[in-house]
Structure formats: C-alpha cells, structure tokens
N, C-alpha and C. Protein backbone atom coordinates (compact mmCIF):
# COMPACT_ATOMS: atom_id res chain seq x y z
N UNK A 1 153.60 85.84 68.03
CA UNK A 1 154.92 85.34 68.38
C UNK A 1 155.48 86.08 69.61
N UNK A 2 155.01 87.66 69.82
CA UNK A 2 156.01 88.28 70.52
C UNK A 2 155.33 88.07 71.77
N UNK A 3 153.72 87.52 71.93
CA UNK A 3 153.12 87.28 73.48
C UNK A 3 153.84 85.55 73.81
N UNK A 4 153.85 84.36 72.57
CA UNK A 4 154.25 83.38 73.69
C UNK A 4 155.66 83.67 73.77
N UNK A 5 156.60 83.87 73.20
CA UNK A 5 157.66 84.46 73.76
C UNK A 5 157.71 85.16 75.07
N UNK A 6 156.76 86.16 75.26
CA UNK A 6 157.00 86.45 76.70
C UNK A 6 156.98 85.61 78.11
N UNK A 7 155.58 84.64 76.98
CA UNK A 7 155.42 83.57 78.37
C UNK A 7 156.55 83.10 78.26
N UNK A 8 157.73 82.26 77.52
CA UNK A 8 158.60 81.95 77.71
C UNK A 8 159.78 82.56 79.06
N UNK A 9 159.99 83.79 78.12
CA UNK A 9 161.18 84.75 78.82
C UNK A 9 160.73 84.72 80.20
N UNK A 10 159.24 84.71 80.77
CA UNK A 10 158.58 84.70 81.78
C UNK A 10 159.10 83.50 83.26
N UNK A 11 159.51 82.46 82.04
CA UNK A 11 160.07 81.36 82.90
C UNK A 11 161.43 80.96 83.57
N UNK A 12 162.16 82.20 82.88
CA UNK A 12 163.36 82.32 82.95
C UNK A 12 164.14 83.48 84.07
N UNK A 13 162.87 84.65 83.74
CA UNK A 13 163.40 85.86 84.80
C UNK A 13 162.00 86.41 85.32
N UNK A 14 162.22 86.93 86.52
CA UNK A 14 161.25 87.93 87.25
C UNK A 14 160.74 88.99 86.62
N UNK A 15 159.96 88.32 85.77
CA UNK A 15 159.16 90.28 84.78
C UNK A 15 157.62 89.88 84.43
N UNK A 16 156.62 90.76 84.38
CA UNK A 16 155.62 90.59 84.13
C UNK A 16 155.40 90.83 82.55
N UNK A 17 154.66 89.78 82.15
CA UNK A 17 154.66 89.75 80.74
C UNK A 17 154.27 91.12 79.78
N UNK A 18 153.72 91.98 80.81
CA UNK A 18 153.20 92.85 80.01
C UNK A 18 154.40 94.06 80.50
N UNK A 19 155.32 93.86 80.77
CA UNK A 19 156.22 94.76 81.29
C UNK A 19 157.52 94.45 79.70
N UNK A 20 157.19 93.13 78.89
CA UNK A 20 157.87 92.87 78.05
C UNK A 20 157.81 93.40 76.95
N UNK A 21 158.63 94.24 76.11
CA UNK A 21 158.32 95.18 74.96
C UNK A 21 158.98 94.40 73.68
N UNK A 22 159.18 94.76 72.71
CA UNK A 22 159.87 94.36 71.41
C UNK A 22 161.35 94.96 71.85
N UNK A 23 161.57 96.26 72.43
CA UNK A 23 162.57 97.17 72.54
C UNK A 23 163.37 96.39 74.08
N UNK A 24 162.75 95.55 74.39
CA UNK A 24 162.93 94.83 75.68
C UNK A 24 164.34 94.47 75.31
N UNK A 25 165.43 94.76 76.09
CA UNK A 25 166.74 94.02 75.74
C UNK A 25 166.82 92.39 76.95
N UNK A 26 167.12 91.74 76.31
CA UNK A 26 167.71 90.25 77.58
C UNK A 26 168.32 90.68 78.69
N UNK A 27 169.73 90.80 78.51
CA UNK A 27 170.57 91.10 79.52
C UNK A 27 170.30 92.43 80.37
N UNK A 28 169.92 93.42 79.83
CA UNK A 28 170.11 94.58 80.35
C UNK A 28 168.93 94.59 81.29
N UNK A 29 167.54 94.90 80.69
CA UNK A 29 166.58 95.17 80.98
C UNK A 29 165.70 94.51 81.35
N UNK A 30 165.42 92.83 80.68
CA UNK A 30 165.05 91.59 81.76
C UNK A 30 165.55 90.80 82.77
N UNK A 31 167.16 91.14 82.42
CA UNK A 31 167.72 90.69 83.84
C UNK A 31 168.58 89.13 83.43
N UNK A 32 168.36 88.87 82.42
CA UNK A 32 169.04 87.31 81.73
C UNK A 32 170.39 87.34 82.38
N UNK A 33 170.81 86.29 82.49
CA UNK A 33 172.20 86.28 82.56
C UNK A 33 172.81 84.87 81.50
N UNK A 34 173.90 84.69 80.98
CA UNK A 34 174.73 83.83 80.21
C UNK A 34 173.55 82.02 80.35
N UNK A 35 173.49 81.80 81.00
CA UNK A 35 173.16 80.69 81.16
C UNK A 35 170.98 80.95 81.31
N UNK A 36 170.55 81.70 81.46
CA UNK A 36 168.91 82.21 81.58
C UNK A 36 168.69 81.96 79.70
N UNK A 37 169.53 82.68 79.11
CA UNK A 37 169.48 82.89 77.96
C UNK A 37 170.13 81.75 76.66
N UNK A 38 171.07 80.94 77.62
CA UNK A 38 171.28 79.64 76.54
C UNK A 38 169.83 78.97 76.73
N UNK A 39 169.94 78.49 77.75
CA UNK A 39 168.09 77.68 78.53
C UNK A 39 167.45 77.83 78.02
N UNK A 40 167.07 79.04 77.70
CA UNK A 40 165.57 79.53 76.79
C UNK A 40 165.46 79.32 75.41
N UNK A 41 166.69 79.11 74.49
CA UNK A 41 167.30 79.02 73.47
C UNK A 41 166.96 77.30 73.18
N UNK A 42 166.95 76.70 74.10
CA UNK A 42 166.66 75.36 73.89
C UNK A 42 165.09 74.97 73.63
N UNK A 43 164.52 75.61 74.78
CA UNK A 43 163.23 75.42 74.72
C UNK A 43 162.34 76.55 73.76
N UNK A 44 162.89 77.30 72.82
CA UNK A 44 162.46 77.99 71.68
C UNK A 44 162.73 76.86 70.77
N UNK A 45 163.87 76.31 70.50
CA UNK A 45 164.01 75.45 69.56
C UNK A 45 162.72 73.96 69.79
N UNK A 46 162.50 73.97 70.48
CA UNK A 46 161.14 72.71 70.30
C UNK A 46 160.24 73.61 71.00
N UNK A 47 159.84 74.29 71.36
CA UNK A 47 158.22 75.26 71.08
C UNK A 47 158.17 75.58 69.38
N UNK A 48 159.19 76.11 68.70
CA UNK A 48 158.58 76.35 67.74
C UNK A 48 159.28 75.40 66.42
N UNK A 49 159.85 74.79 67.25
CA UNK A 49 160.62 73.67 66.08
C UNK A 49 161.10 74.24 64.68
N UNK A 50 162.38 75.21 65.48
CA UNK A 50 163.69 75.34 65.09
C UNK A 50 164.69 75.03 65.17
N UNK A 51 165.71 75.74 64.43
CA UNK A 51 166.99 75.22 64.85
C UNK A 51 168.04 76.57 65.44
N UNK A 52 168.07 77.09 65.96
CA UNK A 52 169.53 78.17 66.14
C UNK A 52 170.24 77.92 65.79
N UNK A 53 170.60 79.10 64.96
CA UNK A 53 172.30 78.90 64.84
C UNK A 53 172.52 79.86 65.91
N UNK A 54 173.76 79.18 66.84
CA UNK A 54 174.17 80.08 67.84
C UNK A 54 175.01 81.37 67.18
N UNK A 55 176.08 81.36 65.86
CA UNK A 55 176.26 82.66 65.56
C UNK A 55 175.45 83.54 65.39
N UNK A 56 174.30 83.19 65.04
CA UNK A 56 173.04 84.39 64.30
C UNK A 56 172.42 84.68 65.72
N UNK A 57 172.63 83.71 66.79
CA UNK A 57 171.70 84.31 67.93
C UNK A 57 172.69 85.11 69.13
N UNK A 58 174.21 84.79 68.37
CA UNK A 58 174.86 86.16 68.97
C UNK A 58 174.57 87.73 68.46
N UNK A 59 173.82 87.90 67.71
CA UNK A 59 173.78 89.21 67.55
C UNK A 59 172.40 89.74 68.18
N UNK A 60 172.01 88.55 68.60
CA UNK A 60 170.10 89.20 69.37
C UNK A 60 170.24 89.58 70.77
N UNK A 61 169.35 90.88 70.55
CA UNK A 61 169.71 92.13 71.86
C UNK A 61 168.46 92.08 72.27
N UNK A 62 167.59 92.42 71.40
CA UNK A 62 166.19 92.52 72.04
C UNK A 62 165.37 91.26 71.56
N UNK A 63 164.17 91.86 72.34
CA UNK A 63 163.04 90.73 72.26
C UNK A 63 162.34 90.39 70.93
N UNK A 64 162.19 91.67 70.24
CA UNK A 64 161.91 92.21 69.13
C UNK A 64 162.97 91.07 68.08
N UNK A 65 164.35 91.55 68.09
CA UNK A 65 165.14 91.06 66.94
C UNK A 65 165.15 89.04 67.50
N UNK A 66 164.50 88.81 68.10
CA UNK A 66 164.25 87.37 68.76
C UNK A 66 162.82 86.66 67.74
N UNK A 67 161.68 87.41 67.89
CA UNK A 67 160.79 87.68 67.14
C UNK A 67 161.17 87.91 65.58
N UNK A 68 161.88 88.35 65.81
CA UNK A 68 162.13 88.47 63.85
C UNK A 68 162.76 87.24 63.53
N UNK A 69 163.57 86.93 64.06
CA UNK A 69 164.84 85.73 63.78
C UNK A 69 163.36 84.45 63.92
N UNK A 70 162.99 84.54 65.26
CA UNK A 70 162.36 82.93 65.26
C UNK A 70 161.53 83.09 63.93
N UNK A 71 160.60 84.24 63.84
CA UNK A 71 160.06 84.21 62.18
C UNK A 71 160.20 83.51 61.04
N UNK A 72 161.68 84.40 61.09
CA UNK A 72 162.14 84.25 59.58
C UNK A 72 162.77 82.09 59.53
N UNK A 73 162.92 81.90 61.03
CA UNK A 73 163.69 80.52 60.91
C UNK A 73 162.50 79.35 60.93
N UNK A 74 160.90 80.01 61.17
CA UNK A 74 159.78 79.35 60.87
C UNK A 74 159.18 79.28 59.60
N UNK A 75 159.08 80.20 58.87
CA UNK A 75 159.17 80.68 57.70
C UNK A 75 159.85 79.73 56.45
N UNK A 76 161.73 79.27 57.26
CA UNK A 76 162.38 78.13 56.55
C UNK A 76 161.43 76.78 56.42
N UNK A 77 160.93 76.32 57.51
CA UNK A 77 160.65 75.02 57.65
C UNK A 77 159.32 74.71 57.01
C-alpha cells in the first residue's frame, strides 16, 4: 500500500518515490498544498475503491497514518 501510494503522491508533488517515508508528512515535508491534497483524495478513492470521510481525513499528517486509514477503509468493503 505504502509504495503505490507513493506513486500516487508522486503525481501530485516534486519528490522521488524513494525519498517518501511512512513518517513523510503532506504539507510540511512533501510540499502538498490545500488543493494537491484534496486531488489526490479523489483519485485514492477509485484506485482503491473507497470512500473518505473528509472528517477522518482531517486528522492525516503523514503518509504512514494515510496507509493505515486507506487499510482499515479497504478492510470495510
């Protein structure tokens, strides 16, 4: 989960995939900004055919707690 995710995040900001950690934060440390990070949110939801809830994906900081969440919301289905 946490490598195609990178390819994802990959499409969104200037980072090399292997520069992407679990501890990787969005905003800070890949460089996301407000709108990089709704975008990607869409196209997670049909790569892995979920659903977000946008409250639960206000609390995701890192790449890592992104990985856990898409998990646990694959896991539902």
């Amino acid at each position: 989960m946490l490598e195609k995710l990178s390819e994802i995040i990959c499409n969104y900001v200037e980072v090399e995939p292997s520069d992407i950690t679990a501890d990787s934060r969005f905003m800070e440390d890949l460089g996301f900004t407000s709108f990089d990070f709704m975008s990607m949110l869409g196209e997670l939801e049909d790569e892995f055919d979920v659903e977000i809830d946008q409250q639960e994906v206000s609390r995701i900081r890192t790449v890592g707690e992104a990985v856990s969440y898409l998990e646990k919301l694959s896991q539902e289905n």
